[in-house]
Protein backbone atom coordinates (compact mmCIF):
# COMPACT_ATOMS: atom_id res chain seq x y z
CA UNK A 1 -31.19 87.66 18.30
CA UNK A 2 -31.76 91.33 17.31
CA UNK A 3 -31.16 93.99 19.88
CA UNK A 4 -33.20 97.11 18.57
CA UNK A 5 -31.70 98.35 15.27
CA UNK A 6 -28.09 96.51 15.90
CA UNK A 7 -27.71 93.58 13.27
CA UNK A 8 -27.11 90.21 15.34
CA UNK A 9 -24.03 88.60 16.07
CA UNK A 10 -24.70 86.32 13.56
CA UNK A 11 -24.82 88.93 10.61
CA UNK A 12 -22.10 91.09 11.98
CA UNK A 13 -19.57 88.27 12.28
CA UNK A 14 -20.61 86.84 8.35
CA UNK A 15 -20.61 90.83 6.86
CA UNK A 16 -17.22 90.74 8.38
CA UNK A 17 -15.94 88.18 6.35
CA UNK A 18 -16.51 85.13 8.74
CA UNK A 19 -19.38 83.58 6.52
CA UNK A 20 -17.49 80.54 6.31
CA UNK A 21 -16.36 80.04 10.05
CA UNK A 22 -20.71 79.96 10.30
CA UNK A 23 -21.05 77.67 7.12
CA UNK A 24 -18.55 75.51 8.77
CA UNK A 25 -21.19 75.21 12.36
CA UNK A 26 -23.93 75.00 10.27
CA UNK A 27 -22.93 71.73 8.38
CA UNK A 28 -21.40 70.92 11.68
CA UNK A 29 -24.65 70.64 13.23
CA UNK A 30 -26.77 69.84 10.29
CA UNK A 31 -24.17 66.48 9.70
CA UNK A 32 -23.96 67.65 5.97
CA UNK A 33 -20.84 68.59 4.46
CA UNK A 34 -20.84 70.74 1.24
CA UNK A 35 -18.67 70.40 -1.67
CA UNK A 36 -19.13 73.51 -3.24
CA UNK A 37 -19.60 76.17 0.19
CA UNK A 38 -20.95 79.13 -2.58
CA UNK A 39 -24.06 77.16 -3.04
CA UNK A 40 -24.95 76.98 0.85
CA UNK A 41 -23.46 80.81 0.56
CA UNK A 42 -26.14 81.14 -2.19
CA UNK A 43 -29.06 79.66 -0.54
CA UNK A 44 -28.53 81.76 2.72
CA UNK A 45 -28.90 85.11 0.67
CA UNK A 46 -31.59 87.21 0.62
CA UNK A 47 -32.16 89.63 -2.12
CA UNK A 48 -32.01 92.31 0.41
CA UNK A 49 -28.45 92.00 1.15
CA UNK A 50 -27.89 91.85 -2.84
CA UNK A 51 -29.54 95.01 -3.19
CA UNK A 52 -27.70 96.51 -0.47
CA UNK A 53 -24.38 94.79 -1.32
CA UNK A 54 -24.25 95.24 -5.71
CA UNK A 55 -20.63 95.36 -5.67
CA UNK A 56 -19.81 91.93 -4.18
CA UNK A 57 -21.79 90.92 -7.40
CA UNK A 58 -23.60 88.29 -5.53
CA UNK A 59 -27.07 86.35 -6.21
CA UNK A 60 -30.03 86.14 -3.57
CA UNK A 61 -31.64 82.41 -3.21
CA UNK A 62 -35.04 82.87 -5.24
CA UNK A 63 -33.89 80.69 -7.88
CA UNK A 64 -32.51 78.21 -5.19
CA UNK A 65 -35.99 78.37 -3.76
CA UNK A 66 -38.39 77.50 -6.91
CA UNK A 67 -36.01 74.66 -7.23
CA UNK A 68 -36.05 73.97 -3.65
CA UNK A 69 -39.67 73.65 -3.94
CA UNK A 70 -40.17 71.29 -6.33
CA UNK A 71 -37.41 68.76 -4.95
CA UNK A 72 -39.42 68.72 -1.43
CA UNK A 73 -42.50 68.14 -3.14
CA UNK A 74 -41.36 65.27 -5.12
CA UNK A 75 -39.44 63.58 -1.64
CA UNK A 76 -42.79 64.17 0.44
CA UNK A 77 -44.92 62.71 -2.31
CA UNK A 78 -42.30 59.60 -2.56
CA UNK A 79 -42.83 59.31 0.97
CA UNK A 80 -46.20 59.63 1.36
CA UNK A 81 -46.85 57.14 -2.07
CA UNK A 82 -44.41 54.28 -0.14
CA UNK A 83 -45.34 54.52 3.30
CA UNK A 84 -48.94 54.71 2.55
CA UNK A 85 -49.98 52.12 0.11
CA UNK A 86 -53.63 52.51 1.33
CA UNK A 87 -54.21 56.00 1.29
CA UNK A 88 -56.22 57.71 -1.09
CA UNK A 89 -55.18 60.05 -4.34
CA UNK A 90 -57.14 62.85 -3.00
CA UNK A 91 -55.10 62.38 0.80
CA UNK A 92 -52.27 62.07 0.09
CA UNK A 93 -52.62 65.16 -2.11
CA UNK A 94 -54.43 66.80 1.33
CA UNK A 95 -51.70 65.42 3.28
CA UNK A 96 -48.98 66.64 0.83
CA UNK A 97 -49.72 70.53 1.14
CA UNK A 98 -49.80 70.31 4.77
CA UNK A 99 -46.48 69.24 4.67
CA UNK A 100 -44.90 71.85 1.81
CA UNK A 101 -47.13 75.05 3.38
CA UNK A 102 -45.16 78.06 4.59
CA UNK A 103 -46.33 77.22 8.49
CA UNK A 104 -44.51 74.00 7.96
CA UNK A 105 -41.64 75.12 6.33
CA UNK A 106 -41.37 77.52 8.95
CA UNK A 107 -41.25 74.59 11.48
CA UNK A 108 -38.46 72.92 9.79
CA UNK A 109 -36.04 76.43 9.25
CA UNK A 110 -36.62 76.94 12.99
CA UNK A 111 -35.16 73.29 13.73
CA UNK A 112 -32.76 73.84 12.00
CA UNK A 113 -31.94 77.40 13.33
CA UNK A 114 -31.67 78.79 9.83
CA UNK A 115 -32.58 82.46 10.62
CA UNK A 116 -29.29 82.53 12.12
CA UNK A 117 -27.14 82.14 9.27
CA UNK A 118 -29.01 84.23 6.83
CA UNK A 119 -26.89 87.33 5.13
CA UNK A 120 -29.85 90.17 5.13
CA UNK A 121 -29.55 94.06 4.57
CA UNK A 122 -29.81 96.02 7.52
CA UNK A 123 -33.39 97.02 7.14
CA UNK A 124 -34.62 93.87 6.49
CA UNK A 125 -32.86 92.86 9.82
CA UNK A 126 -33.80 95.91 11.44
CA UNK A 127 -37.36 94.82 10.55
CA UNK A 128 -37.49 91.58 12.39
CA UNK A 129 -36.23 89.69 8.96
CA UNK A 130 -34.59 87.01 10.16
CA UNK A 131 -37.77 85.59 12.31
CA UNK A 132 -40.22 86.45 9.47
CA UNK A 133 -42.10 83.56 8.13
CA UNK A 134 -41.94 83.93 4.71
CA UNK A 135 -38.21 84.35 5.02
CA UNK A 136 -37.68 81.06 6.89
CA UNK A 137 -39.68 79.36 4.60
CA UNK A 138 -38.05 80.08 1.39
CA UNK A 139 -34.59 80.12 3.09
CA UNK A 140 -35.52 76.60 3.25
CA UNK A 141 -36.75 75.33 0.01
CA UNK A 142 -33.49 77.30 -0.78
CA UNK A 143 -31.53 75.20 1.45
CA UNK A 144 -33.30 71.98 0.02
CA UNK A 145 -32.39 72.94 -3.90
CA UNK A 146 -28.77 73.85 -2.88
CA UNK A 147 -28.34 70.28 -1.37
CA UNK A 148 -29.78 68.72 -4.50
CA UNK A 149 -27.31 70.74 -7.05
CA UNK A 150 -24.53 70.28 -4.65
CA UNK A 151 -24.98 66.21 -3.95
CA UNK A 152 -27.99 64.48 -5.35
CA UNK A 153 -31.53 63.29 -5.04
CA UNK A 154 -30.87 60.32 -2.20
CA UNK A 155 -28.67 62.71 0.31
CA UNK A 156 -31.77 65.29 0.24
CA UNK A 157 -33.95 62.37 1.01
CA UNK A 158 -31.41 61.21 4.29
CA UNK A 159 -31.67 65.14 5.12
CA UNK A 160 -35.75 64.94 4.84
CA UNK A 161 -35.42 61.65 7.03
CA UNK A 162 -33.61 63.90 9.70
CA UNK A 163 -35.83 66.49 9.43
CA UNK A 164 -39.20 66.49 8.14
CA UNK A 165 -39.95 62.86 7.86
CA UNK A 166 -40.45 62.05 11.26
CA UNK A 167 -43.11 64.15 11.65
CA UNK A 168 -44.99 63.31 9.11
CA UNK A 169 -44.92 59.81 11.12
CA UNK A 170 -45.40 61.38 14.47
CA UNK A 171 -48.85 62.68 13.05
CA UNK A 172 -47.33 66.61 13.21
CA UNK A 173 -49.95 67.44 10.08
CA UNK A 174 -53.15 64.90 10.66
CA UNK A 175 -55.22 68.24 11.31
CA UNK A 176 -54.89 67.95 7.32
CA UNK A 177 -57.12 65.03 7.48
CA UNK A 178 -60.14 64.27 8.79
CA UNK A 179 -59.93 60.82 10.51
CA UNK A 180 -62.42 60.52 12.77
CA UNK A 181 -65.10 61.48 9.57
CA UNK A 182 -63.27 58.62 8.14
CA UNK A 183 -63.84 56.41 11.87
CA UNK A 184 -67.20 57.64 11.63
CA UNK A 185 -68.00 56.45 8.46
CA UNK A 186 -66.75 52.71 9.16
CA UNK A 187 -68.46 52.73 12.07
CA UNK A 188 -71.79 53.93 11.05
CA UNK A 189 -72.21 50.79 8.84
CA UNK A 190 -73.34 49.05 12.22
CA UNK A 191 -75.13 52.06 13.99
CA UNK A 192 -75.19 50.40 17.52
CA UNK A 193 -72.14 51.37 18.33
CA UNK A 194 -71.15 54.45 19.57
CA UNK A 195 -67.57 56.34 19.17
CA UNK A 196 -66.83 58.76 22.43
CA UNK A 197 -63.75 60.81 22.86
CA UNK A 198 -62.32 62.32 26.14
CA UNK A 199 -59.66 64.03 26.78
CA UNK A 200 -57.91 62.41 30.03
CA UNK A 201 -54.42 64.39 30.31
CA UNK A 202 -52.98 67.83 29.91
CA UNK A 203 -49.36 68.48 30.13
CA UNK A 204 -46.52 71.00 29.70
CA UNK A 205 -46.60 74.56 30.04
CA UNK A 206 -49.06 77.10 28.44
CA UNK A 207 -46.79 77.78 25.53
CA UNK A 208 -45.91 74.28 24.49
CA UNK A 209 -49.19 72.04 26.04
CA UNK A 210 -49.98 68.78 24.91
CA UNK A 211 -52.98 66.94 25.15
CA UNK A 212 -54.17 63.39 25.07
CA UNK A 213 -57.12 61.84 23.92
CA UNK A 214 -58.89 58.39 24.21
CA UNK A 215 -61.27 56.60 21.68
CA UNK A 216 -63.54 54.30 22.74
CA UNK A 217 -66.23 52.14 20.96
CA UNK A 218 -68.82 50.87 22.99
CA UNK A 219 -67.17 51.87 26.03
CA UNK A 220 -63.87 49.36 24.98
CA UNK A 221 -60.51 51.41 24.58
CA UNK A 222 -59.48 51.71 20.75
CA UNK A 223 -57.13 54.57 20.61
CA UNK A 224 -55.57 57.08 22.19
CA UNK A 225 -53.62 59.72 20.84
CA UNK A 226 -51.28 62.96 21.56
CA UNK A 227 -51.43 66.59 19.88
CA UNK A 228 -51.16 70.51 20.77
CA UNK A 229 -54.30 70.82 20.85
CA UNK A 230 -57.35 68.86 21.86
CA UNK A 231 -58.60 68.51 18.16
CA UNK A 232 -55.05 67.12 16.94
CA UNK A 233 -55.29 64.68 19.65
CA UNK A 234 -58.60 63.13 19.08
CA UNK A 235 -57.59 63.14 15.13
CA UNK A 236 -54.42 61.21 16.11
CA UNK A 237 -56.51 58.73 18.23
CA UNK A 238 -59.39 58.25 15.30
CA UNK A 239 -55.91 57.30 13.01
CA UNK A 240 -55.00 55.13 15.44
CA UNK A 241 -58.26 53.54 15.70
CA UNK A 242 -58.70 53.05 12.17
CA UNK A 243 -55.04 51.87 12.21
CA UNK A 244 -56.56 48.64 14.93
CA UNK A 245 -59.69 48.44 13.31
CA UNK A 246 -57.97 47.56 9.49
CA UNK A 247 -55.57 44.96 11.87
C-alpha cells in the first residue's frame, strides 16, 4: 500500500479531491449508505492530516472515537447479556474486553479494509500510519460513532451483526475464558473420570494454521473444537463440552 516515502493511491486520489468517489466504494462494499457523507469524511480523519491541512478547517475523528467506544461497548454487552443467559457477571465482563481491545479492533478495521480510506499527513503515512494498530483501532470506534450520529442505535447493531458478531459466536475470543478450568471443575465432582485432549489435525499454511482438538471423557468423544492455535482449540472443545454436558 505504501511504496517507500510515496503516499498510496488511496491518499493521493482523496488529497486530490476524490474523497468522495472512495466514500462512495467504501459504503459500496460495507452495504451502508450515509446520509450525511462529512460524518464518514469525519471519522476517516486523523489529526495528522488536520495538523498538516489547518486551512481546509477540518476536524480529526477523536471525538468520533470516545463516542465510538462507548456505542460498541453497549452493542457487545447487549449481545453478550441476550445470547448468554447463563453466563456469569464476571464473564461476560472477561468476555466483553476481549472483544472492545485494540487487537480486536484491529481485526475488525482490517475486514473492513479501513486503512485504505484514511486521510493522514504525509509523515504519518510515510511512517507506516495507515497499518498501525492504534490507528486502525480508533479509526474504527470512529467509524462505529459516525454510524450511530448519522442513523441510529439498531443499524449499528445490523453493522456489528456483519462484522463483529459472528465471531464472537465462532469462538474468535474464548482465549478470554478459561473453559476447560470451568470443564474441570464439573468434572472433578466425580473424580473417576478423566478429561484428555489431543490434538488430531493441522491445517493451512504457516501464516494462517488452524488446529483441531478433541475432548474426551473416559475415553468417549465430547468435543472437538477449531482455533489458531492449539490452546484456542482445546478451549473451544472444553466450551463445547460443557455446551453437551448442560444438554
Amino acid at each position: 500500500m505504501i511504496s517507500g516515502g510515496t503516499l498510496s493511491a488511496s491518499s493521493q486520489q482523496m488529497e486530490s479531491g476524490d474523497s468522495r468517489m472512495n466514500l462512495s466504494t467504501l459504503q459500496e462494499k460495507l452495504g451502508i449508505q450515509f446520509h450525511d457523507d462529512a460524518l464518514l469524511q469525519n471519522a476517516l480523519t486523523h489529526s495528522s492530516y488536520v495538523n498538516e491541512h489547518r486551512h481546509l478547517k477540518k476536524t480529526d475523528n477523536e471525538r468520533l472515537e470516545f463516542l465510538g467506544d462507548a456505542v460498541l461497548e453497549l452493542g457487545v454487552s447487549q449481545f453478550l447479556y441476550k445470547h448468554y443467559p447463563d453466563m456469569p457477571e464476571g464473564n461476560m465482563t472477561k468476555l466483553r474486553a476481549a472483544i472492545v481491545r485494540e487487537e480486536s479492533l484491529v481485526l475488525f478495521a482490517k475486514e473492513m479494509d479501513l486503512g485504505a480510506y484514511v486521510l493522514l499527513g504525509k509523515g504519518e503515512e510515510r511512517t507506516g500510519g495507515r497499518t498501525r494498530p492504534a490507528l486502525l483501532a480508533d479509526v474504527f470506534e470512529a467509524f462505529v460513532g459516525a454510524l450511530y450520529l448519522d442513523q441510529d442505535f439498531e443499524v449499528v447493531l445490523g453493522f456489528f451483526e456483519k462484522i463483529v458478531f459472528p465471531k464472537i459466536s465462532q469462538g474468535a475470543f474464548s482465549h478470554a475464558m478459561d473453559y476447560k478450568s470451568k470443564l474441570q471443575e464439573v468434572i472433578q465432582q466425580d473424580k473417576d473420570k478423566v478429561i484428555t485432549y489431543t490434538i488430531i489435525d493441522e491445517r493451512g499454511p504457516a501464516h494462517n494454521r488452524e488446529f483441531v482438538a478433541e475432548l474426551k471423557i473416559q475415553g468417549e468423544l465430547v468435543g472437538t473444537g477449531i482455533g489458531r492455535t492449539k490452546k484456542e482449540a482445546e478451549q473451544q472443545a472444553a466450551r463445547i463440552a460443557l455446551e453437551a454436558l448442560k444438554g
